[in-house]
Structures are given as structure tokens and as C-alpha cells.
N, C-alpha and C. Protein backbone atom coordinates (compact mmCIF):
# COMPACT_ATOMS: atom_id res chain seq x y z
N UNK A 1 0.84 -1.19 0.00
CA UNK A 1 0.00 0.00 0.00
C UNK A 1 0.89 1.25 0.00
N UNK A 2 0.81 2.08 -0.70
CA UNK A 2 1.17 3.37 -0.84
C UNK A 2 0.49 4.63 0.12
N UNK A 3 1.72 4.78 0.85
CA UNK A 3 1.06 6.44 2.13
C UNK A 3 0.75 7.50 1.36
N UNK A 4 -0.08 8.08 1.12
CA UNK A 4 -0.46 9.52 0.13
C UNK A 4 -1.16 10.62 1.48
N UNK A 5 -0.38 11.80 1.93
CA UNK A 5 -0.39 12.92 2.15
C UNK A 5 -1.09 13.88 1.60
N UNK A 6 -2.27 14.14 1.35
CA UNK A 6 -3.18 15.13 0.94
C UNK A 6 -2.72 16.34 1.97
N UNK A 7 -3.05 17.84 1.46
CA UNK A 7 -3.22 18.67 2.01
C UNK A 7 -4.70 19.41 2.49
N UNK A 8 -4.73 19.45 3.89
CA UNK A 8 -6.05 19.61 4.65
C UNK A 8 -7.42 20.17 3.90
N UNK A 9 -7.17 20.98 2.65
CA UNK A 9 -8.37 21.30 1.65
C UNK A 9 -8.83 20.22 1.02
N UNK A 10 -7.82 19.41 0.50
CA UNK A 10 -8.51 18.36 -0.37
C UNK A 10 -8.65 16.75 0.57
N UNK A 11 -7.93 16.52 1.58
CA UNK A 11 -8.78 15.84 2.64
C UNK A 11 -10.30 16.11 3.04
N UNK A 12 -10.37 17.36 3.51
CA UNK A 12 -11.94 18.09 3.64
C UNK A 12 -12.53 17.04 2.16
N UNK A 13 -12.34 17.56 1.15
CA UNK A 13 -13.00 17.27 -0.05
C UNK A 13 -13.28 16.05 -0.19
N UNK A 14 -12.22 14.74 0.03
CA UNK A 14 -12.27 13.47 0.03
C UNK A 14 -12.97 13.14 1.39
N UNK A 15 -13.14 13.28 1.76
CA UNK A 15 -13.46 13.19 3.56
C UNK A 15 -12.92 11.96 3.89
N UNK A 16 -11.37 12.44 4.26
CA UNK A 16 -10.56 11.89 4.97
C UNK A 16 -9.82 12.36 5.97
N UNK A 17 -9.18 11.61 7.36
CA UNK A 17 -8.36 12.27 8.42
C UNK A 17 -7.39 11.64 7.89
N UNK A 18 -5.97 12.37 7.98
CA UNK A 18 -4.71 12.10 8.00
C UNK A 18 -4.51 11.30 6.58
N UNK A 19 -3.47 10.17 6.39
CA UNK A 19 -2.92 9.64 5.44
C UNK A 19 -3.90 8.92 4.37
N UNK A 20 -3.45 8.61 3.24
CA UNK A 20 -4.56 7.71 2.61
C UNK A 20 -3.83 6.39 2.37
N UNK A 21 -4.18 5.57 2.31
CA UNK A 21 -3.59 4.28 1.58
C UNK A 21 -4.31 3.70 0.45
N UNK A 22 -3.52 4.04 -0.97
CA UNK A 22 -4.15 3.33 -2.06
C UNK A 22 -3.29 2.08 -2.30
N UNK A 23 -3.87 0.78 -2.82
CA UNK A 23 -3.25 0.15 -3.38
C UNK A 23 -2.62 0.93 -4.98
N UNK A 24 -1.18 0.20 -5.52
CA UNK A 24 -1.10 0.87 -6.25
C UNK A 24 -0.52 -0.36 -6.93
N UNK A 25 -0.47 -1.03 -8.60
CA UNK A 25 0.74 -1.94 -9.24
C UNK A 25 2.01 -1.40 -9.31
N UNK A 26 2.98 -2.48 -9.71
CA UNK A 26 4.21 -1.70 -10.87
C UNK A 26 3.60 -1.27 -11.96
N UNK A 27 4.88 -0.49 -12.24
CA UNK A 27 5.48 0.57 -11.37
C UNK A 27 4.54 1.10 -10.40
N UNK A 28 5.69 2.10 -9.35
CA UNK A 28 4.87 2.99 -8.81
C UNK A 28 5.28 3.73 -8.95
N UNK A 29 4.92 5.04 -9.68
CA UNK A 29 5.29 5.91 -10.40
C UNK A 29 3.92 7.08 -9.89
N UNK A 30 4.40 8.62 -10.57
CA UNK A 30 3.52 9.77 -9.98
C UNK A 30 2.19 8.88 -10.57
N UNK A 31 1.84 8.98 -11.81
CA UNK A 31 1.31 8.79 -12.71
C UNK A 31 -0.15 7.83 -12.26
N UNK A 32 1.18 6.83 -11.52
CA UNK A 32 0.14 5.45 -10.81
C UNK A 32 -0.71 5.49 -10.10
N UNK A 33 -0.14 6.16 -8.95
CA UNK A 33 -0.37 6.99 -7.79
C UNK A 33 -1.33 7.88 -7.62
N UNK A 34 -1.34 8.50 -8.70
CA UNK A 34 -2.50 10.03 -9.00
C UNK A 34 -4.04 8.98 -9.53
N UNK A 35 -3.63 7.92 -10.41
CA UNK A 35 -4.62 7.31 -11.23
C UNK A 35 -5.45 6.70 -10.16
N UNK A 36 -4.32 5.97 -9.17
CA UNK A 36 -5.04 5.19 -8.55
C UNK A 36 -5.89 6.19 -7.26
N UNK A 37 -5.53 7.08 -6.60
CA UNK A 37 -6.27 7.52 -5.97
C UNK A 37 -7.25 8.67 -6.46
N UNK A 38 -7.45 9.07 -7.87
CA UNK A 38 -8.37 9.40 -8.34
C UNK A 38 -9.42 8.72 -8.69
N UNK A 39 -9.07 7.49 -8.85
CA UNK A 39 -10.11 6.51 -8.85
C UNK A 39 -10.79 6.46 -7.48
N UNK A 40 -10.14 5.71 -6.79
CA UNK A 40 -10.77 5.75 -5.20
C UNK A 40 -11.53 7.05 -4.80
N UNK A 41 -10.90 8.09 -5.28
CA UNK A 41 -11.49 9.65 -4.93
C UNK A 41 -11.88 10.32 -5.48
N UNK A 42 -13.12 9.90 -6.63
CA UNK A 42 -13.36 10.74 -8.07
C UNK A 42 -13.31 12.14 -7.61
N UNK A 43 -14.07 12.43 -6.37
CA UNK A 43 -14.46 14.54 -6.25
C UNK A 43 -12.82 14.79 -6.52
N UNK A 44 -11.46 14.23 -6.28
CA UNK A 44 -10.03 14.56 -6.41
C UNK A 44 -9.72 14.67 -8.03
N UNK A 45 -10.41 14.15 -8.77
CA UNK A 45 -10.25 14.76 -10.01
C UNK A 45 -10.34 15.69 -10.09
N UNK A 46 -9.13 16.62 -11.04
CA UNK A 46 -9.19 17.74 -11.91
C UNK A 46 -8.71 18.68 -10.32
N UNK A 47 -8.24 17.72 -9.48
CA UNK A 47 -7.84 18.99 -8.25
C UNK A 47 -6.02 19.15 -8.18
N UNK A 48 -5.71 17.97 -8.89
CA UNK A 48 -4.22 17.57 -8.21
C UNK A 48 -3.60 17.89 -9.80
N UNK A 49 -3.93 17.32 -10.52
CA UNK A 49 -4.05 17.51 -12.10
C UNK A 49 -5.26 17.88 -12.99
N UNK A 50 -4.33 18.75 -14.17
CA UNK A 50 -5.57 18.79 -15.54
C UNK A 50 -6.67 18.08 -15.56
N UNK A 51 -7.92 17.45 -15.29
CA UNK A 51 -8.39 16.90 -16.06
C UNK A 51 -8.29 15.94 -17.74
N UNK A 52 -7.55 17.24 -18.44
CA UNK A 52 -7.70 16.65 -19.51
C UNK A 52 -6.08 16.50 -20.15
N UNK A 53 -5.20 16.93 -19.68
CA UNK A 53 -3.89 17.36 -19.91
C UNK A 53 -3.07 16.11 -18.84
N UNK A 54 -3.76 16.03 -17.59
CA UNK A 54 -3.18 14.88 -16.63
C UNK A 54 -1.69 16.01 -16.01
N UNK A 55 -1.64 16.81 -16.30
CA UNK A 55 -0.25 17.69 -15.65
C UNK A 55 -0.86 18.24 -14.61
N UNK A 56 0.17 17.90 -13.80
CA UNK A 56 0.60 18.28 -12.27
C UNK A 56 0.09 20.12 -12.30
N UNK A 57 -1.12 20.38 -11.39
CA UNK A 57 -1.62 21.83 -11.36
C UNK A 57 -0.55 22.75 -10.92
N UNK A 58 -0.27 24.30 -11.31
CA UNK A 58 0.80 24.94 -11.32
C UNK A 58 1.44 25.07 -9.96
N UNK A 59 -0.15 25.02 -8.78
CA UNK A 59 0.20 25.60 -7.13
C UNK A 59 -0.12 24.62 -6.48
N UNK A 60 0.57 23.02 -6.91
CA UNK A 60 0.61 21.91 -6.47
C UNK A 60 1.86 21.44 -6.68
N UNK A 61 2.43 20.30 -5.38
CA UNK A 61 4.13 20.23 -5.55
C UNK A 61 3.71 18.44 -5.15
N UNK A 62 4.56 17.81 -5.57
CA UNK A 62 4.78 16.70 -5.12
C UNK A 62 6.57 16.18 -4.24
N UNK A 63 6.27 15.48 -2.80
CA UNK A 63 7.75 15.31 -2.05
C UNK A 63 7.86 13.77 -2.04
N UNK A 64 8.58 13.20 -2.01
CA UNK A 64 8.40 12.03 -1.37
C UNK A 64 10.51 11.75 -0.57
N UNK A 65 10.51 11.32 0.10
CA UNK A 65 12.00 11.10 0.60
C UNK A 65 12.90 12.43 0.94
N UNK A 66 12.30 13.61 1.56
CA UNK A 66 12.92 14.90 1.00
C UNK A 66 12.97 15.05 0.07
N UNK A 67 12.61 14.85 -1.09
CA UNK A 67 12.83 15.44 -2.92
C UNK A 67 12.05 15.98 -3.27
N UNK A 68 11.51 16.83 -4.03
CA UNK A 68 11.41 17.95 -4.31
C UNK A 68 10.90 16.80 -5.63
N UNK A 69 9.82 16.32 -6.09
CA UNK A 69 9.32 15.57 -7.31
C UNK A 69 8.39 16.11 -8.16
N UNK A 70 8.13 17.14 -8.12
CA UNK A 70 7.09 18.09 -8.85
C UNK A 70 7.56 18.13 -10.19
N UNK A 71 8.97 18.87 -10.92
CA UNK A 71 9.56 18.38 -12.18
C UNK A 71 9.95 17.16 -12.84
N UNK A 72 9.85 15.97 -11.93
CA UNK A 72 10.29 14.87 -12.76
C UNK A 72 9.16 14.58 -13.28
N UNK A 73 9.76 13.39 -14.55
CA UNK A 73 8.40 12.56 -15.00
C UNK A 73 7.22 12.15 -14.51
N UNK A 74 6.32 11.76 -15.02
CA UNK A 74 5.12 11.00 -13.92
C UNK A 74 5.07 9.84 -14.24
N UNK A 75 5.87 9.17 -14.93
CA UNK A 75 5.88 8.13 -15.72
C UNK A 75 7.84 7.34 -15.20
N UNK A 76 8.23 8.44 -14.37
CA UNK A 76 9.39 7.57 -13.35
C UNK A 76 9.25 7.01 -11.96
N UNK A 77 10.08 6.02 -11.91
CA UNK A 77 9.86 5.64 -10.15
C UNK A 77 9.79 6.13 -9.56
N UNK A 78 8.88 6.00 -8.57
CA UNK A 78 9.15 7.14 -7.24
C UNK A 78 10.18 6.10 -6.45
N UNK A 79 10.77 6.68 -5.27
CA UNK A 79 11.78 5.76 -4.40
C UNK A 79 11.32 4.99 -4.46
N UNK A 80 11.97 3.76 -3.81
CA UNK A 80 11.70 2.06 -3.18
C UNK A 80 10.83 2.91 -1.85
N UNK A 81 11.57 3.37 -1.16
CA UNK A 81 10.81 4.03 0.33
C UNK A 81 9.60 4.08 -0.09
N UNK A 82 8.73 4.94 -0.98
CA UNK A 82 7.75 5.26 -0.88
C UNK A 82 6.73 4.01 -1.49
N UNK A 83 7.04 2.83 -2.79
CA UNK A 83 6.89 1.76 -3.29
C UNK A 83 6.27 0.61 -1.95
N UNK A 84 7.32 1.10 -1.11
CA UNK A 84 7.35 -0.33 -0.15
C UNK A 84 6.34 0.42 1.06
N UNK A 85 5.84 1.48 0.98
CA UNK A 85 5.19 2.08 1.83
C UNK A 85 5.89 2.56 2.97
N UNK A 86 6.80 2.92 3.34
CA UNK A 86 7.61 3.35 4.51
C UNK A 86 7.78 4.74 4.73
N UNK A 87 8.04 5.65 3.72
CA UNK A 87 7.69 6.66 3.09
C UNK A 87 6.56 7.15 2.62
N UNK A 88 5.79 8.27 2.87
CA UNK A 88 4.26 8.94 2.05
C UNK A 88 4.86 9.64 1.03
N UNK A 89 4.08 9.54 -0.32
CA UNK A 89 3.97 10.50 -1.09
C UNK A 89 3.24 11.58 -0.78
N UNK A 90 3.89 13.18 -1.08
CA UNK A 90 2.96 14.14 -0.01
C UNK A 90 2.88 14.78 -1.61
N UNK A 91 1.55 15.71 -1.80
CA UNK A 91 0.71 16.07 -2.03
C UNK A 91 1.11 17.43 -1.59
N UNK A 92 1.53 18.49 -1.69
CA UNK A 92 1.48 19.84 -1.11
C UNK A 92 0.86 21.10 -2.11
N UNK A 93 0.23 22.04 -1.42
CA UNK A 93 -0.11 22.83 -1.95
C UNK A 93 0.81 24.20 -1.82
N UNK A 94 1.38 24.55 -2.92
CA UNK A 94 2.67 25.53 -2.43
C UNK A 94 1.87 26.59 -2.57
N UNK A 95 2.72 27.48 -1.90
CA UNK A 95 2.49 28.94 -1.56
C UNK A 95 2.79 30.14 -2.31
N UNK A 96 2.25 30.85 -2.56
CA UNK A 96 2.20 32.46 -3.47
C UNK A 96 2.02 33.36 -3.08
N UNK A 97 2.72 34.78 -3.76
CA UNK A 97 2.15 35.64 -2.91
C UNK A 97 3.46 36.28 -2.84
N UNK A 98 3.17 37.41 -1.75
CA UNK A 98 4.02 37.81 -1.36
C UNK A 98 3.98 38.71 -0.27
């Protein structure tokens, strides 16, 4: 099972407390990850990504292991850590402004 980290707006939305656990196949990749808990969480469509484009929304970041995964592929591995569940994939909503 894969740990997924929502940020407290779109928890509200899913109506969930704290972590989620989706099952996910190989790979586990962004891609997988997003599919599979959009499935489980249809209202999470079109919140995390495009709808129709599937790209990562502009004032949305993805972490997993300390890394900073928002520019890589969605279609690369995420760590073993996060694969084997030991690690959450977090979900953040970055900040603007000034």
C-alpha cells in the first residue's frame, strides 16, 4: 500500500483524516499513484491535475524522501521508500504571494 499525504483542503474534499492508503501496481510511479487515488477519490479529479492534460496543477508540488518531485516525470519511479510504503507521497499545496 502506498502512504499519500493530501493537504487539509482536499482531505476536507475526500473526507478523509490524516494519510490515505491506495493500493497501487508496478510501477509505482507519480502517474500510478494520481490514477489510482483518483479513482478511489473521483471529487479529487481535476484537483491535483488537468483533467484533460493529466499535468501536475501549477500551485501543487509533489515530495516524497525529501525530494522535491514536482519536475520529474510522472511516468518515473518514485523511491523504493515510498513503493514499499515506509515513506508517504505528499501532495502539497505551495504557496504564493508575497
Amino acid at each position: 500500500m502506498i502512504r499519500v499525504v493530501l493537504p487539509a483542503h482536499l482531505r476536507t474534499l475526500a473526507r478523509v483524516d490524516g494519510e490515505v492508503l491506495i493500493a497501487v501496481g508496478k510501477p509505482v510511479t507519480q502517474r500510478t499513484v494520481l490514477d489510482a487515488l483518483e479513482a478511489r477519490y473521483p471529487m479529487l479529479e481535476g484537483t491535483i491535475r488537468d483533467r484533460d492534460t493529466k499535468r501536475r496543477r501549477a500551485y501543487v508540488r509533489f515530495f516524497a524522501c525529501a525530494n522535491d518531485l514536482s519536475h520529474e516525470s510522472a511516468d518515473a519511479p518514485l523511491p523504493e521508500a515510498v513503493a514499499r510504503g515506509t515513506e508517504p507521497f505528499l501532495v502539497v499545496g505551495a504557496m504564493a504571494g508575497g
